[in-house]
C-alpha atoms as a PDB file:
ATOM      1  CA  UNK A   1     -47.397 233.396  16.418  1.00  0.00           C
ATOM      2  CA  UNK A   2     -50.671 232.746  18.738  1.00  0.00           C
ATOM      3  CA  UNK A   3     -53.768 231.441  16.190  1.00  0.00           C
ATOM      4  CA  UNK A   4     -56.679 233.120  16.564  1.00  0.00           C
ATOM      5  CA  UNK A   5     -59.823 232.003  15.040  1.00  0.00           C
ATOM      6  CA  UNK A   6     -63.291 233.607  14.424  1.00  0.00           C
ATOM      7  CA  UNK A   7     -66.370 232.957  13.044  1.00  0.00           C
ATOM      8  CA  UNK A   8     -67.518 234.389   8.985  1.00  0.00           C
ATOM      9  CA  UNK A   9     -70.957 234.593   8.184  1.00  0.00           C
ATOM     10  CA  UNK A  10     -72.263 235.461   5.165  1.00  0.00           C
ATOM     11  CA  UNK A  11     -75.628 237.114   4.939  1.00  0.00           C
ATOM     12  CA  UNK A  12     -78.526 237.882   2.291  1.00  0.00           C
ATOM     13  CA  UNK A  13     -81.999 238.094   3.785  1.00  0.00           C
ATOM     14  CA  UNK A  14     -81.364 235.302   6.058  1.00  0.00           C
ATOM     15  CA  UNK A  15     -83.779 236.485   9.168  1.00  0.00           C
ATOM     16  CA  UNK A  16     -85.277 233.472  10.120  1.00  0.00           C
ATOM     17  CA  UNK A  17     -82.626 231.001  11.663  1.00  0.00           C
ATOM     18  CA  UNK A  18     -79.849 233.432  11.827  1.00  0.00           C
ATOM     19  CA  UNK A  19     -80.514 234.139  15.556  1.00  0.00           C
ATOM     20  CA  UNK A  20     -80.240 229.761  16.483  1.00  0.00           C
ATOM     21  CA  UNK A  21     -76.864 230.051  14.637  1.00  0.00           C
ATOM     22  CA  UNK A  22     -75.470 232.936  16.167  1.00  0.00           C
ATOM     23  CA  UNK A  23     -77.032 231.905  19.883  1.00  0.00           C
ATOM     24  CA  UNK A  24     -74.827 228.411  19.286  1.00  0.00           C
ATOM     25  CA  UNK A  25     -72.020 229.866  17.795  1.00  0.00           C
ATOM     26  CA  UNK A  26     -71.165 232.263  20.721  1.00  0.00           C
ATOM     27  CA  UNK A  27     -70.362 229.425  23.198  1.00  0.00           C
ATOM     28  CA  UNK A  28     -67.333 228.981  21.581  1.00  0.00           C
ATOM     29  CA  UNK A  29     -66.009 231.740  22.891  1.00  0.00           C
ATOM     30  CA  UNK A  30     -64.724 233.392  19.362  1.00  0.00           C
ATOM     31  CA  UNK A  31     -65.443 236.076  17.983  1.00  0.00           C
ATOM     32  CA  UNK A  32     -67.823 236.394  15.141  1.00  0.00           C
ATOM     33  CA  UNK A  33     -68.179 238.748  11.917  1.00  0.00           C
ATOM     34  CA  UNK A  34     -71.566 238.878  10.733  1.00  0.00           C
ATOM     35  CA  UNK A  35     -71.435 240.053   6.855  1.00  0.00           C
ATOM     36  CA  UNK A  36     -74.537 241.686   5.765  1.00  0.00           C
ATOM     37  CA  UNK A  37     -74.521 241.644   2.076  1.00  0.00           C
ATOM     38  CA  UNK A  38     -76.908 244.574   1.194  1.00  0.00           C
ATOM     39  CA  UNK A  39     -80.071 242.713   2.960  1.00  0.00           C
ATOM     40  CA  UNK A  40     -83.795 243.570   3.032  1.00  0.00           C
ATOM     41  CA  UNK A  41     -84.854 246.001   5.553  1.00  0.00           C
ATOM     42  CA  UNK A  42     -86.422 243.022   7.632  1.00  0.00           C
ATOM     43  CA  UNK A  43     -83.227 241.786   7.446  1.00  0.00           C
ATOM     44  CA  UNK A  44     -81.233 244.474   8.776  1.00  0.00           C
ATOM     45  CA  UNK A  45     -83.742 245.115  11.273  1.00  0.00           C
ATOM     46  CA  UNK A  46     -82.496 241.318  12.696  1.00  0.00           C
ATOM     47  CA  UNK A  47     -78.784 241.964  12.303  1.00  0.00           C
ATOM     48  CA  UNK A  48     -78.903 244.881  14.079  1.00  0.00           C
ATOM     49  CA  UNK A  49     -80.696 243.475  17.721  1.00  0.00           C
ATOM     50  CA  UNK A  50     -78.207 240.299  17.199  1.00  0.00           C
ATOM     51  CA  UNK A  51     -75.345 242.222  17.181  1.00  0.00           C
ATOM     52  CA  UNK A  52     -76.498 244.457  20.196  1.00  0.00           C
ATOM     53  CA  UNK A  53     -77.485 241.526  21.954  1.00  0.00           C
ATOM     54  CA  UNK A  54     -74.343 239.536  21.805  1.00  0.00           C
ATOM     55  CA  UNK A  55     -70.388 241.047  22.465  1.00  0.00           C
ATOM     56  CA  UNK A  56     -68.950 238.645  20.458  1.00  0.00           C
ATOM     57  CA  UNK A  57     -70.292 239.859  17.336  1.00  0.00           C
ATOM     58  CA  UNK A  58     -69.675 242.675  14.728  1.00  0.00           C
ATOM     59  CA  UNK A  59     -71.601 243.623  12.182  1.00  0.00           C
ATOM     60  CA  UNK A  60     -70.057 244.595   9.012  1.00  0.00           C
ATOM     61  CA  UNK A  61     -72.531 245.962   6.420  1.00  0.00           C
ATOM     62  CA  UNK A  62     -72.286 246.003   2.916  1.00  0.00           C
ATOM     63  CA  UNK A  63     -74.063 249.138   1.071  1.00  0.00           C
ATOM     64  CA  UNK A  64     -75.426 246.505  -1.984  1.00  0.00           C
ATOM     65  CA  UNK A  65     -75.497 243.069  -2.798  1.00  0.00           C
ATOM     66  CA  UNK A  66     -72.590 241.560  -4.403  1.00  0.00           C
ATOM     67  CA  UNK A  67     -73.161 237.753  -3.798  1.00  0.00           C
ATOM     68  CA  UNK A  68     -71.952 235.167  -1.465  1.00  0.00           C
ATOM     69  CA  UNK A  69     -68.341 235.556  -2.948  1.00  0.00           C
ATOM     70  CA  UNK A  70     -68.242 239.382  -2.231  1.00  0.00           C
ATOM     71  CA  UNK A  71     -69.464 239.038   1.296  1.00  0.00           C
ATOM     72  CA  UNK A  72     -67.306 236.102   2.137  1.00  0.00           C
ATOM     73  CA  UNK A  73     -64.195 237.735   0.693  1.00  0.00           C
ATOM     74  CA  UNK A  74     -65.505 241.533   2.595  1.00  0.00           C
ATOM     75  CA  UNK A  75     -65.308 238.791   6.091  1.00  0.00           C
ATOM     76  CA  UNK A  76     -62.234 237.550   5.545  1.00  0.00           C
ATOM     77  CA  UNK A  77     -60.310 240.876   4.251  1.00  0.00           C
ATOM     78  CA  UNK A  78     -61.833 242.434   7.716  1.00  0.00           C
ATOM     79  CA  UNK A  79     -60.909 239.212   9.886  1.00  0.00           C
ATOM     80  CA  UNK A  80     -57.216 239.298   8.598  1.00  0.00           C
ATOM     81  CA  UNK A  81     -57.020 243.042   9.130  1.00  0.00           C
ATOM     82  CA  UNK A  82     -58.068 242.654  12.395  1.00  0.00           C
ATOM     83  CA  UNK A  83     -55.006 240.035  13.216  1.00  0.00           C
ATOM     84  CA  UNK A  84     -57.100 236.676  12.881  1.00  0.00           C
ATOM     85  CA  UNK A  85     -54.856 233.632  11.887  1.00  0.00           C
ATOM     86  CA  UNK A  86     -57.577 231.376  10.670  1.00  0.00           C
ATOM     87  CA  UNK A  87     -61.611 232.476   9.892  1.00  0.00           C
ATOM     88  CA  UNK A  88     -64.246 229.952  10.338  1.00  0.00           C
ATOM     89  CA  UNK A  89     -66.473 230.025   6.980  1.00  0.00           C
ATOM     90  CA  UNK A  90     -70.402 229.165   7.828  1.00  0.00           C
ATOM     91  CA  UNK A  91     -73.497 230.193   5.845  1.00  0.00           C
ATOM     92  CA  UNK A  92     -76.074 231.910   7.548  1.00  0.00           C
ATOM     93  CA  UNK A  93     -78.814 229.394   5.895  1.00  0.00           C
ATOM     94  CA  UNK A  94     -79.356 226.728   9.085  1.00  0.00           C
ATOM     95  CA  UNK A  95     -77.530 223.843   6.841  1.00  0.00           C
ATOM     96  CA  UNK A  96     -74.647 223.139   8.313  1.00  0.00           C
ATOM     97  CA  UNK A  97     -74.296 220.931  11.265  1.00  0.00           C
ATOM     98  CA  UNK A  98     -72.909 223.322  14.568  1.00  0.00           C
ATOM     99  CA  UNK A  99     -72.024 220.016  15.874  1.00  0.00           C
ATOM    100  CA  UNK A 100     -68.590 219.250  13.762  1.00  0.00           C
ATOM    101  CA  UNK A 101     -67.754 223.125  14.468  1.00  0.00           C
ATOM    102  CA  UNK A 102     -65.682 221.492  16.588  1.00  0.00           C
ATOM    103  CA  UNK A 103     -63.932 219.328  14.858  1.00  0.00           C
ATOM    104  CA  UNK A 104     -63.212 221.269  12.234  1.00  0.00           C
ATOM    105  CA  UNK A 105     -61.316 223.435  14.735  1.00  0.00           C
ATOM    106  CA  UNK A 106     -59.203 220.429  16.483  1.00  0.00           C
ATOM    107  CA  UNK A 107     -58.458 219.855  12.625  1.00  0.00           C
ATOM    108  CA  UNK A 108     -57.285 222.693  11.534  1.00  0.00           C
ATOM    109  CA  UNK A 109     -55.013 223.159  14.508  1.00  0.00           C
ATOM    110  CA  UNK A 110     -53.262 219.461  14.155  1.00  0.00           C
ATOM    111  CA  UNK A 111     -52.594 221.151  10.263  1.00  0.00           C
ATOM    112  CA  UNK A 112     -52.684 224.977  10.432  1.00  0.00           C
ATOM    113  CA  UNK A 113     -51.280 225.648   6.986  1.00  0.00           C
ATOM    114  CA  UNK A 114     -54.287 223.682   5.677  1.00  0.00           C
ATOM    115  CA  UNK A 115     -57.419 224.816   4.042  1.00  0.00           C
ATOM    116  CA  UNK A 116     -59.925 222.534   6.208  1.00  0.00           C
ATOM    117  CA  UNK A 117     -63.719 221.621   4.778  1.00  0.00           C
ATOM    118  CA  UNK A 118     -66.357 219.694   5.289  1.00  0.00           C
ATOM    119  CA  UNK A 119     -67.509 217.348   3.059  1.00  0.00           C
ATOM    120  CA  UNK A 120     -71.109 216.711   2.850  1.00  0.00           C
ATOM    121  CA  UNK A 121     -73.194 213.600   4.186  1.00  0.00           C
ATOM    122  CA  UNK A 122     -76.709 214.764   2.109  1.00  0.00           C
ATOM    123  CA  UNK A 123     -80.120 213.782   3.784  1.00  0.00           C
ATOM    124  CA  UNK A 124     -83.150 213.589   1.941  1.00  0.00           C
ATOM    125  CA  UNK A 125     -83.848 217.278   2.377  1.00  0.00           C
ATOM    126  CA  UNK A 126     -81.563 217.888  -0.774  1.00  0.00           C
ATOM    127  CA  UNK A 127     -82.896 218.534  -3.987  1.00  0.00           C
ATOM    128  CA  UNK A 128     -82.116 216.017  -7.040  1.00  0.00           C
ATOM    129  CA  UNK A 129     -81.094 218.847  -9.179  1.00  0.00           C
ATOM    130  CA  UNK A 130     -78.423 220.243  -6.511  1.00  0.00           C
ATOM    131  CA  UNK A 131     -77.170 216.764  -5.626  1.00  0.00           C
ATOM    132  CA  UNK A 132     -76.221 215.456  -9.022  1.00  0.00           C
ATOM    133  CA  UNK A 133     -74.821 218.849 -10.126  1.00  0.00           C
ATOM    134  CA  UNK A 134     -72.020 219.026  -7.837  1.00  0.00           C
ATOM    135  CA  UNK A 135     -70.785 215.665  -9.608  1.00  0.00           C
ATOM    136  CA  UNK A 136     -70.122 217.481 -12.436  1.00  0.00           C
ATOM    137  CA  UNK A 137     -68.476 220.000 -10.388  1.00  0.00           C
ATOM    138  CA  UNK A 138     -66.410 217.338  -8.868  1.00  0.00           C
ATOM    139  CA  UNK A 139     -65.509 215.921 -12.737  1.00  0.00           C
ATOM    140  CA  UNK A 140     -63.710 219.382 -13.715  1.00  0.00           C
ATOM    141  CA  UNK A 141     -62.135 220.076 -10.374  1.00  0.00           C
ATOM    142  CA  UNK A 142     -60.721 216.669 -10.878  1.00  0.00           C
ATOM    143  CA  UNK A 143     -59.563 218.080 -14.176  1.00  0.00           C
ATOM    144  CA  UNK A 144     -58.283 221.508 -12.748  1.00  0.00           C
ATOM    145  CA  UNK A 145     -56.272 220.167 -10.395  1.00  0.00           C
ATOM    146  CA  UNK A 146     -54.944 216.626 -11.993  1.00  0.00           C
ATOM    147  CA  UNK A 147     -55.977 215.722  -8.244  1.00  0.00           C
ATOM    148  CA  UNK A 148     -58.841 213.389  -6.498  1.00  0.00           C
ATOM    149  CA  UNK A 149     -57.568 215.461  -3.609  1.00  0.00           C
ATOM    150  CA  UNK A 150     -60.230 217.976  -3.204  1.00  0.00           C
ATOM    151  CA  UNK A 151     -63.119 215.596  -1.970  1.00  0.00           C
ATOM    152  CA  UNK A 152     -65.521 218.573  -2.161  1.00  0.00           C
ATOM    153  CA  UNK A 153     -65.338 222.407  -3.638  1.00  0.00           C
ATOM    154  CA  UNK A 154     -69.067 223.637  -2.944  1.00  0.00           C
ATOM    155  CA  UNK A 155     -69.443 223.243   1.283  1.00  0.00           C
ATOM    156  CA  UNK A 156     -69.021 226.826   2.278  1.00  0.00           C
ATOM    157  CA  UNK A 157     -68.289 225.165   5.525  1.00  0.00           C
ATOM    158  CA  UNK A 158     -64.461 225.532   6.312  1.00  0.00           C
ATOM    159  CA  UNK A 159     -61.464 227.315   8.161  1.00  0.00           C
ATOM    160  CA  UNK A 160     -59.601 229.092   5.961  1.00  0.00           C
ATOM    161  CA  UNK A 161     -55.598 230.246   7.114  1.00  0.00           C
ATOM    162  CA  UNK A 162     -55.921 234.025   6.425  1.00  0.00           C
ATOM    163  CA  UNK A 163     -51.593 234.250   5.768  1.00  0.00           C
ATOM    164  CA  UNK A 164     -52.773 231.855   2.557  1.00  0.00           C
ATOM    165  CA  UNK A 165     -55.962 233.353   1.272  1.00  0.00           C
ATOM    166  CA  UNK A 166     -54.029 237.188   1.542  1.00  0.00           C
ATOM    167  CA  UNK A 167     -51.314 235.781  -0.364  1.00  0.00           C
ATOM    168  CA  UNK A 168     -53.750 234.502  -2.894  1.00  0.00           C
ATOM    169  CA  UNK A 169     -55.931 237.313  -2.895  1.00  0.00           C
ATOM    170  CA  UNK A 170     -53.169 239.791  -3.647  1.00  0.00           C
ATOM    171  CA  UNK A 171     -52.655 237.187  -6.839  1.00  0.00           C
ATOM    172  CA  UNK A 172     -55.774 237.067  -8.405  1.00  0.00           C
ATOM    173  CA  UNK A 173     -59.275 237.910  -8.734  1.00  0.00           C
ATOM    174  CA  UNK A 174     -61.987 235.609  -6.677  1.00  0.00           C
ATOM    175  CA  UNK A 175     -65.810 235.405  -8.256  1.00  0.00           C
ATOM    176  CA  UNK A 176     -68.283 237.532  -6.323  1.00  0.00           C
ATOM    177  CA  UNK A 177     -71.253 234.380  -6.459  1.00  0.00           C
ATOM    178  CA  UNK A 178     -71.827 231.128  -6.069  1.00  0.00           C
ATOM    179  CA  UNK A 179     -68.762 230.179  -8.004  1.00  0.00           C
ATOM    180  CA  UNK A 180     -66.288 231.894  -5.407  1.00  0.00           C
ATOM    181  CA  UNK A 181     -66.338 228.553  -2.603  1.00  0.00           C
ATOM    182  CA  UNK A 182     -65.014 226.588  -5.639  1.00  0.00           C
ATOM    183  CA  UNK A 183     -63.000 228.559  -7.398  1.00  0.00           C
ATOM    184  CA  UNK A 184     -60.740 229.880  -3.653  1.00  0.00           C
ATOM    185  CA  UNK A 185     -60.178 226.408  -2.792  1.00  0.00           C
ATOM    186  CA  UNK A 186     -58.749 225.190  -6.620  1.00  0.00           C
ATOM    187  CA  UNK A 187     -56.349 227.861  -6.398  1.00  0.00           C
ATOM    188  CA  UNK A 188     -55.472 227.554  -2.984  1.00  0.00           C
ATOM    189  CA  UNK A 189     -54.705 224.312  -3.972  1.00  0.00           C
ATOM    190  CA  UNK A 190     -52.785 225.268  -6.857  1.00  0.00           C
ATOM    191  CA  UNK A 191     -50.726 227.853  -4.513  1.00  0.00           C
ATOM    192  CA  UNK A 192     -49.781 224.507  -2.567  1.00  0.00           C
ATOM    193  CA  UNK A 193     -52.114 224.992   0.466  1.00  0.00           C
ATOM    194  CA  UNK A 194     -52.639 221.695   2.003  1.00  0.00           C
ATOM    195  CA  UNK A 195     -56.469 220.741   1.855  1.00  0.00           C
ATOM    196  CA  UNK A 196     -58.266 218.680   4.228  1.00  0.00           C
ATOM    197  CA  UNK A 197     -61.770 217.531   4.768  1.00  0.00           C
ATOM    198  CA  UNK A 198     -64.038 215.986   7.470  1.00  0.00           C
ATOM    199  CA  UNK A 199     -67.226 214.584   6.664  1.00  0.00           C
ATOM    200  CA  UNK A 200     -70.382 216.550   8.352  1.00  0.00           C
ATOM    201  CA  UNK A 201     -73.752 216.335   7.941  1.00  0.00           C
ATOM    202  CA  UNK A 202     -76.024 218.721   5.812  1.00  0.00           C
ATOM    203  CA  UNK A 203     -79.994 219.611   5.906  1.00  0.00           C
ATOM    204  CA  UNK A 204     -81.533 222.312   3.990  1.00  0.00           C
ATOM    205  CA  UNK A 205     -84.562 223.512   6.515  1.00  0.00           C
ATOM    206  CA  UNK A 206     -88.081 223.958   4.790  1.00  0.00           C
ATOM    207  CA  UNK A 207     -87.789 227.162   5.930  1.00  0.00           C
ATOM    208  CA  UNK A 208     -84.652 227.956   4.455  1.00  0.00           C
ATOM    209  CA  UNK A 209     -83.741 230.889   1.958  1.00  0.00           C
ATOM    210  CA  UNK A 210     -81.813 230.057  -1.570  1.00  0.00           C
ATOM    211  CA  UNK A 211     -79.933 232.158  -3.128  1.00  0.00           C
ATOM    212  CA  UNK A 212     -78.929 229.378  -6.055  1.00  0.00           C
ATOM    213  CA  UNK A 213     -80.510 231.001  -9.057  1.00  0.00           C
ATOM    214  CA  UNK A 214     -80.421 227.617 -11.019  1.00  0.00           C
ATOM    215  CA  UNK A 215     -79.820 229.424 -14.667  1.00  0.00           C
ATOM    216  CA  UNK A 216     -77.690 232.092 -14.354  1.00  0.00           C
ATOM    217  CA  UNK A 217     -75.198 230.626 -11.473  1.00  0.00           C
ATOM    218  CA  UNK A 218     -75.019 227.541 -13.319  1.00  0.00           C
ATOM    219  CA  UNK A 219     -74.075 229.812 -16.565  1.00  0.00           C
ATOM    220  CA  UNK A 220     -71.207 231.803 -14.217  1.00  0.00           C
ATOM    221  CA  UNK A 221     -70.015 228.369 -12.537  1.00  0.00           C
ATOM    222  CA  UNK A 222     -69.453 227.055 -15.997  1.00  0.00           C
ATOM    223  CA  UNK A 223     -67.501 229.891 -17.343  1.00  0.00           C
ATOM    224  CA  UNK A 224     -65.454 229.665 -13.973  1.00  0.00           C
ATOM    225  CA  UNK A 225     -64.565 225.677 -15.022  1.00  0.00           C
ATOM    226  CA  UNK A 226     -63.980 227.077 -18.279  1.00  0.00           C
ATOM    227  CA  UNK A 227     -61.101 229.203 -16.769  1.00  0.00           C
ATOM    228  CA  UNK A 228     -59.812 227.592 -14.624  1.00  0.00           C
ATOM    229  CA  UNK A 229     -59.285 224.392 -17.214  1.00  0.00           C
ATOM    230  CA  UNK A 230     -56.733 226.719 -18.922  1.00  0.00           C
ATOM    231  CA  UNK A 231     -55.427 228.153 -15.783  1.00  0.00           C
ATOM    232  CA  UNK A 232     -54.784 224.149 -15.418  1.00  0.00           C
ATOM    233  CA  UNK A 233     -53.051 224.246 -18.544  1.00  0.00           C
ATOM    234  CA  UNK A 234     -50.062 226.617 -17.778  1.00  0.00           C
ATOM    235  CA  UNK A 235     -49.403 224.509 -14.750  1.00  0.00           C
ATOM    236  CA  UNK A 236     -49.706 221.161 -15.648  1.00  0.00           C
ATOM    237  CA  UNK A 237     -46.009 220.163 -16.072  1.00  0.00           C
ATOM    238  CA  UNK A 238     -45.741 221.837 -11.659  1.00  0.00           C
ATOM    239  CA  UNK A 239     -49.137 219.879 -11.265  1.00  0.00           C
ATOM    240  CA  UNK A 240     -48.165 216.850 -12.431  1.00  0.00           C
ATOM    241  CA  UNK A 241     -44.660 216.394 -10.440  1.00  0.00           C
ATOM    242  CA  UNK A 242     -46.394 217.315  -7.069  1.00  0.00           C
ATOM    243  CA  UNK A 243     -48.229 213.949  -7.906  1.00  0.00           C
ATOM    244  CA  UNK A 244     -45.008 212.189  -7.868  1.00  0.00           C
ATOM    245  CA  UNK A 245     -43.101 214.095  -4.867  1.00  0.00           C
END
C-alpha cells in the first residue's frame, strides 16, 4: 500500500500566525486540511484567502465550536476518508518547531505502524503553571499504562497511522477538549500501537492565542485520568505481560 501523508490543523480564532505556518508547511509538498472549529468572523475571513491562495490546502469548516478534540478528530475522519495512510497533527498556535517536521516524517516511515510525537524541549516562554502540570499528567499516564513508555501525552505535535486511529475510533469515544491529545495516545497504546517520540523544541509566541481554560479543562482532564485508571484496571493482567514479552 503507497503511504500518503498530510498535514491536520486544528483551528479556533488563530488569525495571526496561521498564514507563517501554512506558507512553511506547503513546501513539503503534502497536502494540508485546515480544520476550522466554528471560528470568529475575523477568523474565517483568514481561512478563507489562505485556502484560495494555496492548492495544497482544504478548508473544512465546522458549523460550532467543539474543542481541539472535535476538530482534530473532524481532520483525521476527513484525511482517512480521503485515502491518507498517516496525518500529520500540528496546532495552528505558532508553538511548534516546523523544523523537526521533518523528522518526524523520516520517523514515522522507518516505523509506520507507530504513533510518532514529539516530546517537548520547554524555553522560558512557558508558563510555571503549564510546565509543572503536565508532571502530574505524566504520573497517571504512568499509572494508565503500567508503562514509562509514553515520554509525553500533551504535544499535539505527531503523525498519527489513520488504519490505527479508525480502528480505535470505531471502539470508543475520544474527548472533544483539551483532554483528547492524551487520552488517543493511552489507548492507542493500549490497542498495541507502537509509540515513538523525538524531542523538538517548543515556544509559546507573545502573540499567541490559548485556548487552556485553566479551571474547567483541568476539571475534564481529571475526570479523563479518572477513567482511564479503571479502564487500566480491566487490562492490567494483558498490560502487565506485554512488560515481560
Amino acid at each position: 500500500m503507497t503511504s500518503q501523508y498530510g498535514f491536520v490543523i486544528p483551528n479556533y480564532n488563530h488569525h495571526l500566525v496561521i498564514l507563517d505556518t501554512i506558507a512553511a508547511l506547503v513546501a513539503f509538498e503534502l497536502p494540508i486540511l485546515l480544520v476550522d472549529d466554528g471560528s470568529n468572523e475575523q477568523t474565517q475571513d483568514v481561512l478563507a484567502e489562505i485556502d484560495t491562495q494555496f492548492a495544497l490546502v482544504t478548508l473544512v469548516r465546522r458549523d460550532q465550536n467543539g474543542g481541539k478534540g472535535a476538530a482534530v478528530q473532524t481532520g483525521l475522519e476527513y484525511a482517512h476518508r480521503a485515502g491518507w495512510s498517516h496525518a500529520i497533527q500540528v496546532d495552528a498556535d505558532g508553538q511548534h518547531d516546523l523544523n523537526d517536521v521533518q523528522q518526524l516524517i523520516d520517523r514515522s516511515k522507518f516505523a509506520p505502524t507507530a504513533l510518532v510525537s514529539g516530546r517537548p524541549i520547554y524555553d522560558e516562554s512557558i508558563s510555571k503553571g503549564r510546565y509543572y502540570g503536565r508532571f502530574i499528567t505524566h504520573f497517571w499516564v504512568y499509572i494508565e499504562t503500567v508503562s514509562f513508555a509514553l515520554k509525553d501525552t500533551m504535544c499535539g505535535f505527531r503523525v498519527y497511522p489513520l488504519a490505527a486511529y479508525s480502528q480505535l475510533i470505531k471502539r470508543t469515544k475520544l474527548g472533544y477538549k483539551m483532554d483528547f491529545d492524551i487520552e488517543v495516545m493511552v489507548k492507542l497504546f493500549w490497542q498495541g500501537t507502537p509509540v515513538e517520540f523525538i524531542k523538538t523544541k517548543v515556544h509559546y509566541p507573545e502573540n499567541g492565542v490559548s485556548h487552556f481554560n485553566v479551571w474547567e479543562d483541568n476539571v475534564l482532564i481529571s475526570k479523563m485520568h479518572a477513567r482511564l485508571v479503571f479502564g487500566m484496571l480491566c487490562r492490567l493482567p494483558r498490560l502487565i505481560a506485554a512488560k515481560f514479552k
